[in-house]
Protein backbone atom coordinates (compact mmCIF):
# COMPACT_ATOMS: atom_id res chain seq x y z
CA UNK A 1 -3.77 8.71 -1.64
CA UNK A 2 -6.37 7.37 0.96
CA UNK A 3 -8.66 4.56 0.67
CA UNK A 4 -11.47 7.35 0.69
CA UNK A 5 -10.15 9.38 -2.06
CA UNK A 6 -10.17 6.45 -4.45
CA UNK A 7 -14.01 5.12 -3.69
CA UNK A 8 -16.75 5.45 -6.56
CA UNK A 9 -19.88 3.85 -6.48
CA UNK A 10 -22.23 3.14 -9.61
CA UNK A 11 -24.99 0.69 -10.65
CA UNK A 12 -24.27 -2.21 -13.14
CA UNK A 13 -27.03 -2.81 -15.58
CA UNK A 14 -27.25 -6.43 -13.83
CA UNK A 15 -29.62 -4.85 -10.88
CA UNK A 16 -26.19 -5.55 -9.02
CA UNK A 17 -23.83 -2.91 -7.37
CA UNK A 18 -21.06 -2.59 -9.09
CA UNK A 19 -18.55 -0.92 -6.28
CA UNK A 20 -15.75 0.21 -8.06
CA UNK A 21 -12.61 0.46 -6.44
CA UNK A 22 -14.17 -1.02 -3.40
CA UNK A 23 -13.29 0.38 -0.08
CA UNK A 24 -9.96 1.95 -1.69
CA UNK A 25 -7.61 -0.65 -4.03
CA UNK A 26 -4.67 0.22 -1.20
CA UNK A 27 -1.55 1.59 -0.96
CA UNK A 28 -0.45 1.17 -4.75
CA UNK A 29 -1.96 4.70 -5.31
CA UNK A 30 0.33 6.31 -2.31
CA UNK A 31 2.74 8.72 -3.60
CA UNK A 32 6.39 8.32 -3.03
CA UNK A 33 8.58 11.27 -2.64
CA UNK A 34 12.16 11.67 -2.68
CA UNK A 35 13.99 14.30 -0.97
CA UNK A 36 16.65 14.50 -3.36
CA UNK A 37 18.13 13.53 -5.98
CA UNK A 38 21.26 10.92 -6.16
CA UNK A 39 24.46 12.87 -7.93
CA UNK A 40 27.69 10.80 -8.51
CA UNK A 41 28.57 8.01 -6.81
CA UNK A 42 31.05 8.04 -3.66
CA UNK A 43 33.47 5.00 -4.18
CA UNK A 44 34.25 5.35 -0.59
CA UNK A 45 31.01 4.03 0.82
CA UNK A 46 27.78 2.51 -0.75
CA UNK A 47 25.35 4.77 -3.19
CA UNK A 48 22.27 6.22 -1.64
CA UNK A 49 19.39 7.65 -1.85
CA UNK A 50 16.98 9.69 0.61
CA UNK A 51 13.72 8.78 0.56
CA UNK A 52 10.90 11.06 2.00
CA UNK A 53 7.99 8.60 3.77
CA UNK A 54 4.43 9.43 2.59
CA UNK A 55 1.20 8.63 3.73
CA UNK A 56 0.04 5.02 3.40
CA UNK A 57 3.89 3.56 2.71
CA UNK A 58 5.19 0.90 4.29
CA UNK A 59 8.79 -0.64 4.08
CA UNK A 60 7.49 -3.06 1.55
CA UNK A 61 6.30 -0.63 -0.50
CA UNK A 62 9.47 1.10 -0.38
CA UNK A 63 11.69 -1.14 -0.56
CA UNK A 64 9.55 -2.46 -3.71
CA UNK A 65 9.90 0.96 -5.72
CA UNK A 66 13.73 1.37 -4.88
CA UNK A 67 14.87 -2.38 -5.27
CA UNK A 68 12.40 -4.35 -6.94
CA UNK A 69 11.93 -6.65 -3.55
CA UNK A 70 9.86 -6.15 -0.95
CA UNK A 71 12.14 -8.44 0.99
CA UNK A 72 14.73 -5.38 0.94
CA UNK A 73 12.14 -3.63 3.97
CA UNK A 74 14.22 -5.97 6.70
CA UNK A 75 17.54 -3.82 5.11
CA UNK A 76 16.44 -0.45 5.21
CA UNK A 77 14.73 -1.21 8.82
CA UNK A 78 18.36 -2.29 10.51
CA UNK A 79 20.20 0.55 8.19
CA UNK A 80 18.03 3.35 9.21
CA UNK A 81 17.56 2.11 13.24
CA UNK A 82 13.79 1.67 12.67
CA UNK A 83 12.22 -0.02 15.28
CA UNK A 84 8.37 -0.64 14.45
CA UNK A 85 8.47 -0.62 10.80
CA UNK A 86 4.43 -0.51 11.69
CA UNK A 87 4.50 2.88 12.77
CA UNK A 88 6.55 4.82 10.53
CA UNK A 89 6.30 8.67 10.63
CA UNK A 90 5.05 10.80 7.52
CA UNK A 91 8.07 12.96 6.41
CA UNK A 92 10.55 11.02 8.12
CA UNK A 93 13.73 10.55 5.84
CA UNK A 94 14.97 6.62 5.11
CA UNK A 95 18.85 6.79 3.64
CA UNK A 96 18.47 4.02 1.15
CA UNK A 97 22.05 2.01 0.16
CA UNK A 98 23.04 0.14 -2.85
CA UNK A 99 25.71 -2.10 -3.95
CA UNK A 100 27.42 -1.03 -7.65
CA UNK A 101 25.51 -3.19 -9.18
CA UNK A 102 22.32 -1.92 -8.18
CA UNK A 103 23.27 1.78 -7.89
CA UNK A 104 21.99 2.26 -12.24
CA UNK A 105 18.61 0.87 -11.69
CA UNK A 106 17.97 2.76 -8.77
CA UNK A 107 18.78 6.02 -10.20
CA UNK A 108 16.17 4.82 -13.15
CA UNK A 109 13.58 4.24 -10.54
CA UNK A 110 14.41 7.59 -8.43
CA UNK A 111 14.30 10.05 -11.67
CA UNK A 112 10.49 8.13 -12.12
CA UNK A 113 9.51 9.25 -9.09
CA UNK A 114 9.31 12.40 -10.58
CA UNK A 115 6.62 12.17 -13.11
CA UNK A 116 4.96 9.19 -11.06
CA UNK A 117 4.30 11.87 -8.34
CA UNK A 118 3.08 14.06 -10.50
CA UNK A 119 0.73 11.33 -11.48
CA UNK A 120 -0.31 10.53 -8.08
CA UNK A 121 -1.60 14.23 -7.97
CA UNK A 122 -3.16 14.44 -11.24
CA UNK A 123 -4.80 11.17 -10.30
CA UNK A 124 -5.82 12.53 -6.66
CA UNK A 125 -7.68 15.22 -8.62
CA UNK A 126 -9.07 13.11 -10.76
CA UNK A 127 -7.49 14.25 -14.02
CA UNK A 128 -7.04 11.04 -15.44
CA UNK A 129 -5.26 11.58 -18.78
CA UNK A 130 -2.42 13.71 -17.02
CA UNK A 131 -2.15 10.89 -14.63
CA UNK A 132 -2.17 8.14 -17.46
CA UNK A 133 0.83 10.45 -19.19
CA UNK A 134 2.88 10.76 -16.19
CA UNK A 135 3.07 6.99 -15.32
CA UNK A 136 3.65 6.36 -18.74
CA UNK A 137 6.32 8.64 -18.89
CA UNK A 138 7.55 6.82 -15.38
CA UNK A 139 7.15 4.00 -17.17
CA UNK A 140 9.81 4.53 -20.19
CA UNK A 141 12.33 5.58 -17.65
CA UNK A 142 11.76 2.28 -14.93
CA UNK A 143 9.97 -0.51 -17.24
CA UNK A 144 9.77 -2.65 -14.31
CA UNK A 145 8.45 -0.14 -12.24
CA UNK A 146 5.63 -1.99 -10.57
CA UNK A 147 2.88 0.60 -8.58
CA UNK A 148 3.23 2.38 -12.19
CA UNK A 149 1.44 -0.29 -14.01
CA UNK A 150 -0.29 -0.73 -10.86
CA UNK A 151 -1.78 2.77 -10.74
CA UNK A 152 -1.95 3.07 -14.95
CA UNK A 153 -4.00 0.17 -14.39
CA UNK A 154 -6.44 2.56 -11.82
CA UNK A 155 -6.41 5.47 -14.39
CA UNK A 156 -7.48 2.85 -17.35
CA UNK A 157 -10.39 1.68 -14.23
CA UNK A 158 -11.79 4.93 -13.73
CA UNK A 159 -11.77 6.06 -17.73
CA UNK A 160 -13.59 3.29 -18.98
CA UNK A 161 -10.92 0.87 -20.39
CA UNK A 162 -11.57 -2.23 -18.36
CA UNK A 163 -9.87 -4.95 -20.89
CA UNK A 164 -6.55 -2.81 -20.72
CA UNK A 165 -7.08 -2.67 -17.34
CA UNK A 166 -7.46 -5.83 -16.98
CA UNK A 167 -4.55 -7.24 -19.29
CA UNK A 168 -2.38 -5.22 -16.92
CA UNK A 169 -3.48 -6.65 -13.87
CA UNK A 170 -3.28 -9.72 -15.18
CA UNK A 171 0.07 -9.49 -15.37
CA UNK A 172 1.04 -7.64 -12.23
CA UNK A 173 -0.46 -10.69 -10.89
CA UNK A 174 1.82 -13.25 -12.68
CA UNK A 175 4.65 -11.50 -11.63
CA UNK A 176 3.54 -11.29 -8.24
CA UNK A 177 0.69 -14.14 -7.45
CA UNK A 178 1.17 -13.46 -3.36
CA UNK A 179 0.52 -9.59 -3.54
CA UNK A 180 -2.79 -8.53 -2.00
CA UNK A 181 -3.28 -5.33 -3.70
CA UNK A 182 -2.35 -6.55 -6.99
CA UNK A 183 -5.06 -9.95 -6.21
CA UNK A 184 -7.76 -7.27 -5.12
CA UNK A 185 -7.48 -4.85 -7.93
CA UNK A 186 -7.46 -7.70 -10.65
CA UNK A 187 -10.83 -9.43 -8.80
CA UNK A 188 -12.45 -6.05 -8.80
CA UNK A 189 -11.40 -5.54 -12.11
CA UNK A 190 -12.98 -8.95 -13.58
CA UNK A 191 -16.27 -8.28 -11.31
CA UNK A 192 -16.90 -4.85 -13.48
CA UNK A 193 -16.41 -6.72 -16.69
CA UNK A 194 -19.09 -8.85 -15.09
CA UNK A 195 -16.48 -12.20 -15.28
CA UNK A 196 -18.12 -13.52 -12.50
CA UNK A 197 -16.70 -16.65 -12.02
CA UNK A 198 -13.06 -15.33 -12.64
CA UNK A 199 -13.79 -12.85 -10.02
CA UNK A 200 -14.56 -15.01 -7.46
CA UNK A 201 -11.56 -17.29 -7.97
CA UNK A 202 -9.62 -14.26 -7.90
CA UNK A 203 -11.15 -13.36 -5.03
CA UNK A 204 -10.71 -16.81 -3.18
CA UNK A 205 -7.33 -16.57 -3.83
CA UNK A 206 -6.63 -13.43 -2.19
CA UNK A 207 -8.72 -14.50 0.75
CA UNK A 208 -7.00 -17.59 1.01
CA UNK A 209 -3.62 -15.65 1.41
CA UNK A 210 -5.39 -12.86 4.33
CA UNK A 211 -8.54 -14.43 5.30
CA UNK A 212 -8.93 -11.23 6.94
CA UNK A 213 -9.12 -8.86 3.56
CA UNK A 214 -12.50 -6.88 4.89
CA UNK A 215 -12.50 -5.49 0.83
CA UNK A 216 -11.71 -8.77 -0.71
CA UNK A 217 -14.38 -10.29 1.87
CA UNK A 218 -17.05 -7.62 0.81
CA UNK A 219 -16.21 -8.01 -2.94
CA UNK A 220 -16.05 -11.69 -2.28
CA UNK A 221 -19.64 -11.80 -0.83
CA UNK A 222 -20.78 -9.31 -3.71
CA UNK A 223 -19.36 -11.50 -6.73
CA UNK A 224 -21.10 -14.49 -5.36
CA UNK A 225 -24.80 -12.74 -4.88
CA UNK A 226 -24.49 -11.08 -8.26
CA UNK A 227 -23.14 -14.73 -9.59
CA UNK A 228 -26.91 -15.87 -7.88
CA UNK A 229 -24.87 -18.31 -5.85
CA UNK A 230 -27.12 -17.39 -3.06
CA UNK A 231 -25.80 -20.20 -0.41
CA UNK A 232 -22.53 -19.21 -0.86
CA UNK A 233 -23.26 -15.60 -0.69
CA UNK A 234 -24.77 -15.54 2.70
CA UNK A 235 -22.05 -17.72 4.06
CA UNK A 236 -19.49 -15.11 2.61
CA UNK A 237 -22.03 -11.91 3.69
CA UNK A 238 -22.04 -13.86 7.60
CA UNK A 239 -17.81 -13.99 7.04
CA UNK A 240 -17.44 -10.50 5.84
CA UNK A 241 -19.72 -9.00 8.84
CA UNK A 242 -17.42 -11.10 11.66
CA UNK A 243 -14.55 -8.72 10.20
CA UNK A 244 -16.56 -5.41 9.93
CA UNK A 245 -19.75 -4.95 11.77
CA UNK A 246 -19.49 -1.41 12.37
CA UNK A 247 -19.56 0.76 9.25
CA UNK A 248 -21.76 1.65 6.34
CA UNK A 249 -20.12 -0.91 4.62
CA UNK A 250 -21.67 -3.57 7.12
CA UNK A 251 -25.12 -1.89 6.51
CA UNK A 252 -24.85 -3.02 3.27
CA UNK A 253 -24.13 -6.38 3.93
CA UNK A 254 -26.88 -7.02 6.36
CA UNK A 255 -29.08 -5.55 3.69
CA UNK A 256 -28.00 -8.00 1.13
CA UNK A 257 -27.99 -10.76 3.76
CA UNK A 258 -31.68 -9.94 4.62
CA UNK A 259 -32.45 -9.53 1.16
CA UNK A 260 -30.65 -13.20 0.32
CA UNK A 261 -32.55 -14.60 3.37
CA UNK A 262 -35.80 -13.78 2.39
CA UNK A 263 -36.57 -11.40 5.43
């Protein structure tokens, strides 16, 4: 799912624009397809699985759904002979291996693929209870399952049900304090229950890990006008513009800067 595709905009009752799902919450919402299905295990050689690249993935993020690390990407890069894992080709095939050990969970997570895809879609076309079934029903198969709770928590967003989105965020977020997308979702989050202060920590600490965020920049500057922290604000408008001073995003923030400045 692009960036695009997951954009709203809207208008809090503040007098503040409330942006939500600024700029796209990332790659959490990509689908993940799998070309087929694992069946029996060969005792000769490790278990596998082939895994279908979609748009938006990474080796991370793959290595995330399959094995519960993101660490696992440096694996399936060496096993598969990939040599930029920065430019890795939509519909390419990755043969994922696991030890014994791992080979049950990974099955768990590979049959929810199935109804977490079909959530993607339903989500894509903006049927949001389908999509809140499916990931619960990927969910009950692969608890720990992250970018399910990740993209329940987008569904819950865009219906309304900010405190459940939040609580799940908020978690996501324990369990993984370094992950950008999980940071960005869960400041965006706290912003539209106008937690303003919470936001902005959230946000700081996010920025702090990728000063270069351009979304966590924007909702950075955002949180900090609407919190009438003007100084701040037009320091973080002046930061967000030396990463983006190109798109209608940027004529935004020179709006708000001017408006902050008094021109």
């Amino acid at each position: 799912m692009s960036a695009a595709q997951l954009a709203r905009r809207g208008r809090a009752a503040a007098g503040f624009v409330a942006v939500a799902l600024i700029l796209g919450l990332g790659p959490g919402g990509c689908s993940k397809r799998v070309l087929e299905t694992p069946s029996g295990v060969d005792a000769r050689g490790p278990r596998t699985i082939v895994h279908q690249v979609g748009p938006g993935e990474t080796l991370a993020l793959i290595a995330d759904d399959y094995y519960g690390d993101p660490g696992r990407a440096d694996q399936i890069a060496a096993d598969n002979g990939v040599q930029d894992p920065e430019q890795l080709a939509i519909g390419s095939s990755l043969v994922l291996r696991f030890s014994k050990s791992e080979w049950e969970v990974a099955r768990r997570r590979a049959a929810a693929m199935k109804p977490y895809n079909r959530g993607v879609d339903f989500l894509e076309e903006e049927r949001l209870a389908a999509a809140e079934d499916e990931f619960r029903d990927a969910l009950a198969i692969a608890p720990d399952f992250l970018n399910a709770r990740y993209n329940l928590a987008l569904v819950q967003m865009q219906r309304g049900r900010l405190d459940e989105a939040e609580a799940i965020l908020a978690e996501l977020v324990s369990t993984r304090p370094q992950d950008r997308d999980f940071l960005f979702a869960h400041g965006h989050v706290l912003f539209l229950q106008t937690r303003l202060e919470e936001a902005v920590a959230e946000l700081q600490r996010l920025l702090a890990l990728d000063p270069r965020h351009r979304r966590g920049a924007y909702a950075l500057a955002r949180a900090l006008q609407a919190s009438e922290r003007t100084a701040e604000a037009i320091a973080a408008w002046q930061a967000y513009l030396q990463l983006d001073d190109t798109s209608a995003w940027a004529e935004e923030a020179r709006r708000n800067l001017r408006q902050l400045q008094g021109e």
